[in-house]
Protein backbone atom coordinates (compact mmCIF):
# COMPACT_ATOMS: atom_id res chain seq x y z
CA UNK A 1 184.86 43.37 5.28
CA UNK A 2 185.20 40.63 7.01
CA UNK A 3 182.18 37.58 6.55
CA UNK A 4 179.29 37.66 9.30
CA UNK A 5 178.17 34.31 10.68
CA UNK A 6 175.32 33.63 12.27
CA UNK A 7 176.17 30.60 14.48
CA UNK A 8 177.74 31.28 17.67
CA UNK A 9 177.99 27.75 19.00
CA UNK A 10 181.50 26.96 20.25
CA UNK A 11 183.58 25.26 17.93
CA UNK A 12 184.13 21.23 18.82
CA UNK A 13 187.19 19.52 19.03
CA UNK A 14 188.16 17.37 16.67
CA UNK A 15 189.32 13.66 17.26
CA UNK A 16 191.75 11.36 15.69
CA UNK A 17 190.22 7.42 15.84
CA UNK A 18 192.89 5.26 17.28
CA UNK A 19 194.61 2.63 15.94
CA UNK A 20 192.93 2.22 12.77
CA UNK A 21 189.31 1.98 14.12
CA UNK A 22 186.36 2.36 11.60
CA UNK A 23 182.78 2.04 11.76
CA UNK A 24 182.09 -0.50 8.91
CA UNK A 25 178.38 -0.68 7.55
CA UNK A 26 176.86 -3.23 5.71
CA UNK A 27 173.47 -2.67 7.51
CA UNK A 28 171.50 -5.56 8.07
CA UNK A 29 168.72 -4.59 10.29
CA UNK A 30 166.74 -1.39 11.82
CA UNK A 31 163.92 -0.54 14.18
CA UNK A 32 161.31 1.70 12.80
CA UNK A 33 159.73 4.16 15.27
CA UNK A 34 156.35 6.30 15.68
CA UNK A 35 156.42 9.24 16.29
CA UNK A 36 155.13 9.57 19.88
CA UNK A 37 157.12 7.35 20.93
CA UNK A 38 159.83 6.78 23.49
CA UNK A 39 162.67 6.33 21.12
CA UNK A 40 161.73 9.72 19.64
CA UNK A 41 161.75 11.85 23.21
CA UNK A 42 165.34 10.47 23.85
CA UNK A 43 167.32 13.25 25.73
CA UNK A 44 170.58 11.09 26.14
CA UNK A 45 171.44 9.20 23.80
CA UNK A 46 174.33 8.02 25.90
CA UNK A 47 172.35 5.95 28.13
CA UNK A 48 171.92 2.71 26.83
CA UNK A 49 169.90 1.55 29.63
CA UNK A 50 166.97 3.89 28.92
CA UNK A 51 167.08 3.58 25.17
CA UNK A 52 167.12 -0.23 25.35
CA UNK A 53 164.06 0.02 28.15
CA UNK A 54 162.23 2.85 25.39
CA UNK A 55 162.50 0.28 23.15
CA UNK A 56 161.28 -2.59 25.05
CA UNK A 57 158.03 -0.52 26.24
CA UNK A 58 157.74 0.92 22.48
CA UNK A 59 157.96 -2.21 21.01
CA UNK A 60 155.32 -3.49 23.98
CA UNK A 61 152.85 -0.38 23.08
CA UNK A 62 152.99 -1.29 19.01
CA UNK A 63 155.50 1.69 18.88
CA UNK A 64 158.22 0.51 17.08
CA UNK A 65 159.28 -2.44 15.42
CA UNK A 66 162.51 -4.39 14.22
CA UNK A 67 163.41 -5.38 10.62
CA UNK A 68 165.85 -7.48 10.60
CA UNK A 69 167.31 -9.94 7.37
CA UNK A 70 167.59 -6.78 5.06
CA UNK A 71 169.87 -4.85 3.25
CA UNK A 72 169.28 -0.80 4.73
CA UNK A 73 171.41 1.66 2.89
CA UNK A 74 170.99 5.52 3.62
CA UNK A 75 172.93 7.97 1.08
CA UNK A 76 174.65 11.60 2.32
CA UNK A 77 171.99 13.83 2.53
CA UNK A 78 171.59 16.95 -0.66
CA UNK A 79 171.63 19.96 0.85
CA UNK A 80 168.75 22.82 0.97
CA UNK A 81 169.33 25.88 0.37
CA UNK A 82 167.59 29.78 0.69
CA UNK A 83 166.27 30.00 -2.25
CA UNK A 84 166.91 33.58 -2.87
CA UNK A 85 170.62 34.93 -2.46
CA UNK A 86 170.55 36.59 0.62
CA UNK A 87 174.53 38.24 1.16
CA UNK A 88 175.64 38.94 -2.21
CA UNK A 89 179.22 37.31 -3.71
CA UNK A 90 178.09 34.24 -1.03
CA UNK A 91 176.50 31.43 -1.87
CA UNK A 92 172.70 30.59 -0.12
CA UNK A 93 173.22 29.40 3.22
CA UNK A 94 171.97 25.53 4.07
CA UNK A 95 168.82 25.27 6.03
CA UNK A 96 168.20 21.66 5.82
CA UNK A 97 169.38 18.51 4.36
CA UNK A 98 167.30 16.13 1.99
CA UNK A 99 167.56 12.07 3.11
CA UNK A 100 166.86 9.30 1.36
CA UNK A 101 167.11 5.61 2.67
CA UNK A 102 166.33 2.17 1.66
CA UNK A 103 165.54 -1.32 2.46
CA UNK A 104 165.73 -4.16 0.56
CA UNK A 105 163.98 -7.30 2.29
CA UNK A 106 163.06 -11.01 0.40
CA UNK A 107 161.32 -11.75 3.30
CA UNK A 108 158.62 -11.89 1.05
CA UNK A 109 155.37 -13.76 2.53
CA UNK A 110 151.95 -12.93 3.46
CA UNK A 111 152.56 -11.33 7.05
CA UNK A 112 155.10 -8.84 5.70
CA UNK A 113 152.69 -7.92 2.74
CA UNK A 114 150.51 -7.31 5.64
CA UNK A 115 153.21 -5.05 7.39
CA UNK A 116 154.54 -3.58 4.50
CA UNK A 117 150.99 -2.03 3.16
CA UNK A 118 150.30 -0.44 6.93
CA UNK A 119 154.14 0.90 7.12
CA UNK A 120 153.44 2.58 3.69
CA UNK A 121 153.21 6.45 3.44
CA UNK A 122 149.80 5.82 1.05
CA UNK A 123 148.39 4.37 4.57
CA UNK A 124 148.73 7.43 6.14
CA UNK A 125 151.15 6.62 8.64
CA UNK A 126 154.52 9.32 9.48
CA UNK A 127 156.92 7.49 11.11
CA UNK A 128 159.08 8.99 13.57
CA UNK A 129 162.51 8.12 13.18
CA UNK A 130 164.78 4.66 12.82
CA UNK A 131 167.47 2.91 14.41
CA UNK A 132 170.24 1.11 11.85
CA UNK A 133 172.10 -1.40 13.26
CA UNK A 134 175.84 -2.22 11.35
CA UNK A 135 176.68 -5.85 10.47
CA UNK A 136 180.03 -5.28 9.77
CA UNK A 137 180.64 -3.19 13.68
CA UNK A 138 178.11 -5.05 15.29
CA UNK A 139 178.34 -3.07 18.60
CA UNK A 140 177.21 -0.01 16.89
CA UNK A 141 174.08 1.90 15.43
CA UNK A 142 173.36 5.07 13.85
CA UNK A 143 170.22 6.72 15.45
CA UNK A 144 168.05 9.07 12.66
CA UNK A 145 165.77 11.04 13.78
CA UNK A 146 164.33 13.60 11.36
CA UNK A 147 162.71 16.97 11.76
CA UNK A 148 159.00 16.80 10.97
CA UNK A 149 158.84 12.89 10.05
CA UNK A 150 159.62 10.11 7.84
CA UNK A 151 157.72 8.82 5.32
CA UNK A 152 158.06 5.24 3.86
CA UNK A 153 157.53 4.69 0.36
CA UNK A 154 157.29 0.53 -0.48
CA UNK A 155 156.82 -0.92 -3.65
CA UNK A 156 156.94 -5.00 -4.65
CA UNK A 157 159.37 -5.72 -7.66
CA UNK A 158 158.23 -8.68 -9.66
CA UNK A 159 161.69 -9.46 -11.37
CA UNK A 160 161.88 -10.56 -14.83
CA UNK A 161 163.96 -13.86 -14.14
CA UNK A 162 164.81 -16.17 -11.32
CA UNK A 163 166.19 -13.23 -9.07
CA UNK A 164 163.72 -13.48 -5.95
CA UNK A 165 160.78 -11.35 -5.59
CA UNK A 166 161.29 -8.27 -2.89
CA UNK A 167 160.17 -5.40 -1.16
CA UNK A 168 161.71 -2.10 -1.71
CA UNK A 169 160.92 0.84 1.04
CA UNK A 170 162.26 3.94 0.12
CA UNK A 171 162.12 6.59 3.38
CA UNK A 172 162.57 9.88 2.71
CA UNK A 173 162.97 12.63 5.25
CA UNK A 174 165.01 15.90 6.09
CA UNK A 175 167.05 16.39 9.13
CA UNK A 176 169.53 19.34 9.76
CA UNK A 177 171.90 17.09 12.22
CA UNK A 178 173.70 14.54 11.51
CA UNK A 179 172.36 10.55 12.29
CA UNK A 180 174.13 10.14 15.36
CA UNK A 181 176.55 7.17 15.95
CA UNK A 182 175.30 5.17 19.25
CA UNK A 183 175.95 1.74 21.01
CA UNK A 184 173.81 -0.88 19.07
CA UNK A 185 170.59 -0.99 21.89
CA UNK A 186 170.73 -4.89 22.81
CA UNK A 187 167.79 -6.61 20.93
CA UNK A 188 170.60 -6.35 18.12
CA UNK A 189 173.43 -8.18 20.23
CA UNK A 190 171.90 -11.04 21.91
């Protein structure tokens, strides 16, 4: 018997990078965004023209905001699975993935313990999505937006010796697509 799928999306091609070329990370800065706002509703993400205007009048309407000076990592989401076998001799099918990111800033003053403590899950606040912007391929970004929210955990490391004192936001979400690779919008180039 043959196995039974139950996606009947085309299969995508497939293509070979050119001459070598490779999105390097090392992310350095990100824009966080709410929820209702324009950088969530994004139908194209193709048109940098309209995502650098959403974030202009997001960032205008206290929508979204740029960190920038930080070290953002993100690791390869864990899967979710069915939790009860549903095709015997298979394995559960995926329904989701589990993210977590993180930033590192020692930007440490009394402004961002200000926006820190408001950007905090414990505030109350679900953000809608972020931007990451790559330091090492500085004309591109990945673009995350996750299915029902994200949710910024930040804590304030007092270190033990001369290392400097930092924040630490840990955002956790769950998307089923993949971050999307986009141009980086332009308040990240100029």
């Amino acid at each position: 018997m043959p196995c039974v799928t139950y996606s009947c999306a085309p299969i995508e091609e497939h293509e070979v990078v050119i001459c070598g070329e490779v999105v390097a990370g090392g992310q350095s800065a990100g824009i966080l965004f709410t929820c209702d706002s324009l950088l969530a509703a994004l139908p194209d993400l193709t048109d940098d023209a309209a995502i650098n205007a959403a974030f202009a009048t997001d960032v205008a309407n206290g929508k979204a905001v740029k960190v920038v000076e930080v070290n953002w990592t993100a690791d390869a989401g864990s899967p979710v699975q069915f939790g009860t076998q549903t095709i015997a001799a298979r394995p559960n099918g995926k329904i989701t993935n589990d993210y977590t990111a993180s930033i590192i800033d020692s930007n440490v003053n009394y402004q961002n313990d200000n926006f820190w403590e408001v950007a905090d899950a414990a505030s109350g606040r679900v953000w809608g999505g972020y931007i990451v912007h790559h330091a090492q391929t500085p004309t591109k970004a990945h673009y995350i937006l996750p299915d029902n929210g994200l949710y910024v955990n930040v804590g304030k490391p007092m270190t033990g010796d001369t290392d400097p004192i930092h924040y630490v936001a840990n955002l956790v979400y769950k998307m089923k697509p993949l971050a999307r690779i986009i141009n980086a919008p332009t308040t990240f180039t100029v």
